[in-house]
PDB file of N, CA and C in Angstrom:
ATOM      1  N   UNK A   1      -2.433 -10.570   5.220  1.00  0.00           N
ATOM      2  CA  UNK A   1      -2.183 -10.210   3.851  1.00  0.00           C
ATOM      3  C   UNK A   1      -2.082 -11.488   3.029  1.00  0.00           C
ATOM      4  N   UNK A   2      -3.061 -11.646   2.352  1.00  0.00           N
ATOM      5  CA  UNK A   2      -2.982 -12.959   1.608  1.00  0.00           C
ATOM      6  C   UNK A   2      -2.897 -13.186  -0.038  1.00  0.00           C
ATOM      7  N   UNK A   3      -3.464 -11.639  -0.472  1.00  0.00           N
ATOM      8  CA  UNK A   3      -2.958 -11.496  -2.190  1.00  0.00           C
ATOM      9  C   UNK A   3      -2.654 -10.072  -2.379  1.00  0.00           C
ATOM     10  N   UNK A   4      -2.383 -10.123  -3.578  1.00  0.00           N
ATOM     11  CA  UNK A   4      -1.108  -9.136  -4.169  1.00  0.00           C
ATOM     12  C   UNK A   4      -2.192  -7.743  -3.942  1.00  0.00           C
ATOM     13  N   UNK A   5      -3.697  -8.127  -3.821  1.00  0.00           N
ATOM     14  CA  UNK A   5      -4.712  -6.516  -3.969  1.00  0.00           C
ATOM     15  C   UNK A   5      -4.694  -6.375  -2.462  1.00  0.00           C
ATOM     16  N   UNK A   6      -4.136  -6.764  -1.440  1.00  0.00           N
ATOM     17  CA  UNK A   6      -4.249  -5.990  -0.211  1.00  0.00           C
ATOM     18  C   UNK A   6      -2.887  -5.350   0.203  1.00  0.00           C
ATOM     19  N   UNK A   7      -1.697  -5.504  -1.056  1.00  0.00           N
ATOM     20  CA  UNK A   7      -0.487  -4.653  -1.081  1.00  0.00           C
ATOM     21  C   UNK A   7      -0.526  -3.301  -1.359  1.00  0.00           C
ATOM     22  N   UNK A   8      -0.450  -1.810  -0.367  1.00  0.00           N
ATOM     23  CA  UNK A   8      -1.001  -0.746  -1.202  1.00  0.00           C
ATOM     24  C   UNK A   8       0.278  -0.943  -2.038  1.00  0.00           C
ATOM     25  N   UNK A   9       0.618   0.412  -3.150  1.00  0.00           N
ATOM     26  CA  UNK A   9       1.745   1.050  -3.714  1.00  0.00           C
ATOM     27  C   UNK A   9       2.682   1.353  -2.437  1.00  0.00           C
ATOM     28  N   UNK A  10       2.192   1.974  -1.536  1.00  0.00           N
ATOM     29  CA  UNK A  10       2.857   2.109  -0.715  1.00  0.00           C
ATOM     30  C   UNK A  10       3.891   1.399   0.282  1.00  0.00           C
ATOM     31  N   UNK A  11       3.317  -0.176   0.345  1.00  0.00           N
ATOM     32  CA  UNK A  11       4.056  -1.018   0.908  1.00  0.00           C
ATOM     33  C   UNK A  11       4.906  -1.956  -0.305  1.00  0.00           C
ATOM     34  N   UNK A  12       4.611  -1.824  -1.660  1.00  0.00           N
ATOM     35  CA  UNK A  12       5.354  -2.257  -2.718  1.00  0.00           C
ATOM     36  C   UNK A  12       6.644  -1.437  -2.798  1.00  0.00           C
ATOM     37  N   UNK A  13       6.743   0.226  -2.457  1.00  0.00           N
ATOM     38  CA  UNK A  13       7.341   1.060  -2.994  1.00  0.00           C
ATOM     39  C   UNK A  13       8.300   0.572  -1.603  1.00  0.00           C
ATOM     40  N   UNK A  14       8.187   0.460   0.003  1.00  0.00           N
ATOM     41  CA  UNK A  14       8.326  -0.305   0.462  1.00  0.00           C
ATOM     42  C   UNK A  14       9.786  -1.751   1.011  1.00  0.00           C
ATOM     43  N   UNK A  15       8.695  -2.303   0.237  1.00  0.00           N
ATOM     44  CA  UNK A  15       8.808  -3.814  -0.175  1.00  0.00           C
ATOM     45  C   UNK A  15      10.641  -3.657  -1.414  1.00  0.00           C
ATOM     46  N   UNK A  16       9.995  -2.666  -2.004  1.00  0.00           N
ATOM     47  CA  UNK A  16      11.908  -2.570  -3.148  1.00  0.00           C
ATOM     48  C   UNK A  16      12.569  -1.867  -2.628  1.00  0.00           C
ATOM     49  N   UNK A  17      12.606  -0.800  -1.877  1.00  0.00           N
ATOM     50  CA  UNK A  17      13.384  -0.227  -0.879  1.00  0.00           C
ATOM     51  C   UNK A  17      14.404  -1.227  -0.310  1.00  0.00           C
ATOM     52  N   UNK A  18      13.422  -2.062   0.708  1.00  0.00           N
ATOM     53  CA  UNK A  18      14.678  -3.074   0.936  1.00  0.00           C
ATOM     54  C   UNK A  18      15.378  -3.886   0.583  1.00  0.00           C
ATOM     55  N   UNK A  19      14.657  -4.623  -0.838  1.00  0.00           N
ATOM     56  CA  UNK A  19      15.335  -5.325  -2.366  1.00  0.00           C
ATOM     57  C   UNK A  19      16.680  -4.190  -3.129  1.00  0.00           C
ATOM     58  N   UNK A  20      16.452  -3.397  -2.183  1.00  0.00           N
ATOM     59  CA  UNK A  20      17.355  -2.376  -3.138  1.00  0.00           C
ATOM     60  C   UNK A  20      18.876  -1.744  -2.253  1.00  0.00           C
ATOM     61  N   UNK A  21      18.260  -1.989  -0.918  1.00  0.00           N
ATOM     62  CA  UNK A  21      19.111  -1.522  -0.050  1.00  0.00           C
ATOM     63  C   UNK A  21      18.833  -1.708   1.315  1.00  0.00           C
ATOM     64  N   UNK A  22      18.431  -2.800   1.562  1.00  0.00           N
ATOM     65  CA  UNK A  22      18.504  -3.544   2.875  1.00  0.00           C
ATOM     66  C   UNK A  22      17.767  -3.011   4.005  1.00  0.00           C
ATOM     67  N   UNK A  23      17.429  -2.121   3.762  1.00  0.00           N
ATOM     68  CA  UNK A  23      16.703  -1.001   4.773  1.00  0.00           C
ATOM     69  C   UNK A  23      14.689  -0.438   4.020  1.00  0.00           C
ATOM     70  N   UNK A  24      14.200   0.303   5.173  1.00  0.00           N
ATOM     71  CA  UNK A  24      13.037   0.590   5.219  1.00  0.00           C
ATOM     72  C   UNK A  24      13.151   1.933   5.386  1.00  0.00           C
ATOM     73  N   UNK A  25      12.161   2.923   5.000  1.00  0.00           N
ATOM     74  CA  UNK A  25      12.321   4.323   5.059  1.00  0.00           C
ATOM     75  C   UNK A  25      11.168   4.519   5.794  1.00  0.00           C
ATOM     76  N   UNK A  26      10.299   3.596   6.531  1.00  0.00           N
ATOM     77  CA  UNK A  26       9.004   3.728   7.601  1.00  0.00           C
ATOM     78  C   UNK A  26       8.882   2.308   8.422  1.00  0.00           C
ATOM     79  N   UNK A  27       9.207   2.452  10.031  1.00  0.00           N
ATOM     80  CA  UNK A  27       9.330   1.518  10.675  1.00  0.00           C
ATOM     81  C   UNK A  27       7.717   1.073  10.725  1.00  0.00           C
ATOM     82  N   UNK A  28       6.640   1.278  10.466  1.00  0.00           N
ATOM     83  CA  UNK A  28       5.086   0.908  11.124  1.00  0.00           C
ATOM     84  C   UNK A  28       5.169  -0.263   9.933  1.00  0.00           C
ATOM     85  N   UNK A  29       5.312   0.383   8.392  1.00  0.00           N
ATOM     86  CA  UNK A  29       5.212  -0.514   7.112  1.00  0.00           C
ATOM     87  C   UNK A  29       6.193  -1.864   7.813  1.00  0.00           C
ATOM     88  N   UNK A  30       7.474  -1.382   7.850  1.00  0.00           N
ATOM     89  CA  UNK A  30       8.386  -2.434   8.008  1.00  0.00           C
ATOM     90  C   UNK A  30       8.010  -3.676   8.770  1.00  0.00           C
ATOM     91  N   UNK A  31       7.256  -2.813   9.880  1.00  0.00           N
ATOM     92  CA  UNK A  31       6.910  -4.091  11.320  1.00  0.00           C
ATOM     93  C   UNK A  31       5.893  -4.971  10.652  1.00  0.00           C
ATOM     94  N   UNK A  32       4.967  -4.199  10.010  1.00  0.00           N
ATOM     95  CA  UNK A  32       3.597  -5.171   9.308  1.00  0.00           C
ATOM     96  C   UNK A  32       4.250  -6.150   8.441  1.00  0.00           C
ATOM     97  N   UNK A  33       5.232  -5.496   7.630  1.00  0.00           N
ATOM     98  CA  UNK A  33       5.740  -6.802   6.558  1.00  0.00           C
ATOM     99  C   UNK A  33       6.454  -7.825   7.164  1.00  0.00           C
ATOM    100  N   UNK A  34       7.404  -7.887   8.314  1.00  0.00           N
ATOM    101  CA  UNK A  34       7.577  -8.842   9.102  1.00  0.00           C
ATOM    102  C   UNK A  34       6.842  -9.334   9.339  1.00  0.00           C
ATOM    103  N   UNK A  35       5.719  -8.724  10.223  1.00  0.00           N
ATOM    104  CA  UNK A  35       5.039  -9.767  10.526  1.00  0.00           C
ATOM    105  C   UNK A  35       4.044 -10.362   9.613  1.00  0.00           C
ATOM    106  N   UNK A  36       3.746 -10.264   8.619  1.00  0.00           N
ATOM    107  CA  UNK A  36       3.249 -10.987   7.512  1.00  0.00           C
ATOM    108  C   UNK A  36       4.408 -12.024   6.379  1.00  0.00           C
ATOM    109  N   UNK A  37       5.617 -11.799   7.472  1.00  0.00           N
ATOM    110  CA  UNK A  37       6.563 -13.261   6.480  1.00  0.00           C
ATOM    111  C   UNK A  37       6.970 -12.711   5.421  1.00  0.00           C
ATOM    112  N   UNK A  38       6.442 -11.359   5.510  1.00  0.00           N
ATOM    113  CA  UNK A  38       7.753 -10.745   3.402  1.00  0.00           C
ATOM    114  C   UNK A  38       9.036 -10.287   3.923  1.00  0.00           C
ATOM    115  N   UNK A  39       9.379 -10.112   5.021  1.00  0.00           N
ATOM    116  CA  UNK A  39      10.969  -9.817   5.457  1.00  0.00           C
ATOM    117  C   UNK A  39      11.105 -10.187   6.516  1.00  0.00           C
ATOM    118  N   UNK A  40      12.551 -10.135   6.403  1.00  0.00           N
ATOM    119  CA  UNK A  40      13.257 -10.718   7.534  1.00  0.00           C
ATOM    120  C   UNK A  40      14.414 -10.248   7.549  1.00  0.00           C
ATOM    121  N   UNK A  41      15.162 -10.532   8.875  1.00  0.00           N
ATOM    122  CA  UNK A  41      15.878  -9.614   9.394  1.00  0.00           C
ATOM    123  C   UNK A  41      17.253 -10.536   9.211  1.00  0.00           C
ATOM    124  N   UNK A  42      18.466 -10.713   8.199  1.00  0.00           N
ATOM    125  CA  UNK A  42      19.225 -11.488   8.637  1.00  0.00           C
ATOM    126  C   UNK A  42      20.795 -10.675   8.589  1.00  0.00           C
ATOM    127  N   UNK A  43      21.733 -11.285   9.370  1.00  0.00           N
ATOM    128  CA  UNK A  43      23.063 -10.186   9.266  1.00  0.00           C
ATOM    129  C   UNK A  43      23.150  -8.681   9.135  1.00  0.00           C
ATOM    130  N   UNK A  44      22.438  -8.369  10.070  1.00  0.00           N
ATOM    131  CA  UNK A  44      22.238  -6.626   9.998  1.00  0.00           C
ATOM    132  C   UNK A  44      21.775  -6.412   9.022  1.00  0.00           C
ATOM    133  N   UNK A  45      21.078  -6.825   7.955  1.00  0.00           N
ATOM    134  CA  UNK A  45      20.270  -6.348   7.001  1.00  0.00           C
ATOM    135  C   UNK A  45      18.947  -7.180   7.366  1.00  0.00           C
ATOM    136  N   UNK A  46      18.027  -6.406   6.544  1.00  0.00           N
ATOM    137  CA  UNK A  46      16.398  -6.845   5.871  1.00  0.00           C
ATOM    138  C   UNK A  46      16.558  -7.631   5.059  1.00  0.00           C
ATOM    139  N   UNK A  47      16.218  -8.509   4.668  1.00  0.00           N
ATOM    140  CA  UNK A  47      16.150  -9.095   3.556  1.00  0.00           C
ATOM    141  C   UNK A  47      14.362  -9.971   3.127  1.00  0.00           C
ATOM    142  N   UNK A  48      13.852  -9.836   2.055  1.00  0.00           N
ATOM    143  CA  UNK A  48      12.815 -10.151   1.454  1.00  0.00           C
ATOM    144  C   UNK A  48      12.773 -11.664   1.055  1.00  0.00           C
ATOM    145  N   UNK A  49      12.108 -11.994   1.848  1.00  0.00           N
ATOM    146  CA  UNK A  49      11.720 -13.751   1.746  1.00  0.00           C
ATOM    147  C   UNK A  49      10.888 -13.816   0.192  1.00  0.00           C
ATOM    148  N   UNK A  50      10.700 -15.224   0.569  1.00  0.00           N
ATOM    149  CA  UNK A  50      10.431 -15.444  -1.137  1.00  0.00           C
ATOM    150  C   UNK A  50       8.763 -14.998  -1.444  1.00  0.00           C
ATOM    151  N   UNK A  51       7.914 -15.395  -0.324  1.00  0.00           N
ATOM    152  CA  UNK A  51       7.085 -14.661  -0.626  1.00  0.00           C
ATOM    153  C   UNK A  51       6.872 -13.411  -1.028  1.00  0.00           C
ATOM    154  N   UNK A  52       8.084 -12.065  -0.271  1.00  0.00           N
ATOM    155  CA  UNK A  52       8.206 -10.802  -0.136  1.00  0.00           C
ATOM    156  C   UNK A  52       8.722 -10.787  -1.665  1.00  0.00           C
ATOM    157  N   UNK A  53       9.316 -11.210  -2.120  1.00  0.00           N
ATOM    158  CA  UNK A  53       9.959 -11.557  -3.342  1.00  0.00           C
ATOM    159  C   UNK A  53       8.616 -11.570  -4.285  1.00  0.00           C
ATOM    160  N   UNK A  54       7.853 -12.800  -4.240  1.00  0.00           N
ATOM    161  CA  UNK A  54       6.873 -12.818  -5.511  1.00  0.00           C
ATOM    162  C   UNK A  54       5.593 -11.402  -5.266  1.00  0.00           C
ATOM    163  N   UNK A  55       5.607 -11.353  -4.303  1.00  0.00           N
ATOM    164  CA  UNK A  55       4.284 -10.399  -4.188  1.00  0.00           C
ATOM    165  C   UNK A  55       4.691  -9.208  -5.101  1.00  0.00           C
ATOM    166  N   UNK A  56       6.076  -8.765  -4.605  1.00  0.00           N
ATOM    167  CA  UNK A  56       7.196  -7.412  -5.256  1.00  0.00           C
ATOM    168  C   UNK A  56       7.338  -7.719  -6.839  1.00  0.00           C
ATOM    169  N   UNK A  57       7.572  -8.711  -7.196  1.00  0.00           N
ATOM    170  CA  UNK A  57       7.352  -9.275  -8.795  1.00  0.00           C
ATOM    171  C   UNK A  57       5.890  -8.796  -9.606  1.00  0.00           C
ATOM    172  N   UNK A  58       4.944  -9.520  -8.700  1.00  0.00           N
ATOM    173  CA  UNK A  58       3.663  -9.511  -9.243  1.00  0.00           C
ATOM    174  C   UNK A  58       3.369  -7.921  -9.175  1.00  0.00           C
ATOM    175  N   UNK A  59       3.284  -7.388  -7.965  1.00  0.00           N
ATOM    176  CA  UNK A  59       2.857  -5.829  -8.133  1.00  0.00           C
ATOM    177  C   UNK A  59       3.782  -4.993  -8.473  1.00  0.00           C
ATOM    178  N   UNK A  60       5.014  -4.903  -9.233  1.00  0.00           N
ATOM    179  CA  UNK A  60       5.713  -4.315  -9.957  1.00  0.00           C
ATOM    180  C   UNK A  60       5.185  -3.315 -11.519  1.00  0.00           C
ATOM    181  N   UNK A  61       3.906  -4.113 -11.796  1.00  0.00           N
ATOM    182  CA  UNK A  61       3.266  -3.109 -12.613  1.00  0.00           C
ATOM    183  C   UNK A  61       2.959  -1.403 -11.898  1.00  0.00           C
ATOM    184  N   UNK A  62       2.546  -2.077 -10.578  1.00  0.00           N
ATOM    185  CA  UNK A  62       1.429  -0.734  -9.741  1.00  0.00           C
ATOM    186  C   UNK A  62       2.760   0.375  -9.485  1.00  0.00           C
ATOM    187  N   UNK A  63       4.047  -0.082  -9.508  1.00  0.00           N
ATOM    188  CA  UNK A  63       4.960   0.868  -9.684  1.00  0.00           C
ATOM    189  C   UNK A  63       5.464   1.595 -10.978  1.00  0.00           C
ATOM    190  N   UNK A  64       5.161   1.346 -12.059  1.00  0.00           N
ATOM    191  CA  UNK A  64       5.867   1.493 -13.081  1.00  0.00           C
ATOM    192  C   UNK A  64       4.944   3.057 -13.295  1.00  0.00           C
ATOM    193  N   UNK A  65       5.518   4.161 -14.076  1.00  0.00           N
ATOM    194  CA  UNK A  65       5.168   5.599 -13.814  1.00  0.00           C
ATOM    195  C   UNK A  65       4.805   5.558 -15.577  1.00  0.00           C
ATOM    196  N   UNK A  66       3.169   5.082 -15.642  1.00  0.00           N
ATOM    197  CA  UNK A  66       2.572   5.468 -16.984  1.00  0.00           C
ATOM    198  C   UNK A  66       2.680   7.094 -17.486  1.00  0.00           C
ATOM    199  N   UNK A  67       3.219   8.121 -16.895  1.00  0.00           N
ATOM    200  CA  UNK A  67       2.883   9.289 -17.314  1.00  0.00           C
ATOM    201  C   UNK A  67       4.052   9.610 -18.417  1.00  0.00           C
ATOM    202  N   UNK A  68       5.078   8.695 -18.371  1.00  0.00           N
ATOM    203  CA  UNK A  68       6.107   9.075 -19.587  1.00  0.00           C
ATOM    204  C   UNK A  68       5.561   9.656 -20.809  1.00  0.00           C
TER     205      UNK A  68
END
């Protein structure tokens, strides 16, 4: 995973899950983002490295719900 267009929505939606609450709601997503360096596992929590951090910044549009 090397830019923000091979993040689906799905691993963004993801990706703030654990920015939000330390945890993952799908272990397959979770394992891939480890092993691509956007989380990490520290003190019984997940936590989002800085990369996991900017990617979640940058694709924060692909979350936002245009249908208001």
């Amino acid at each position: 995973m090397d830019t923000i267009e091979e993040l689906s929505r799905y691993e963004l939606l993801v990706l703030r899950e654990i920015r939000l609450n330390g945890r993952a709601f799908d272990e397959a997503t979770l394992r891939r983002l480890l092993d691509d360096e956007l989380v990490s596992y520290s003190a019984g929590a997940l936590e989002l490295t800085g990369k996991g951090r900017r990617l979640l910044v940058r694709g924060s549009p692909a979350l936002w719900d245009v249908a208001s």
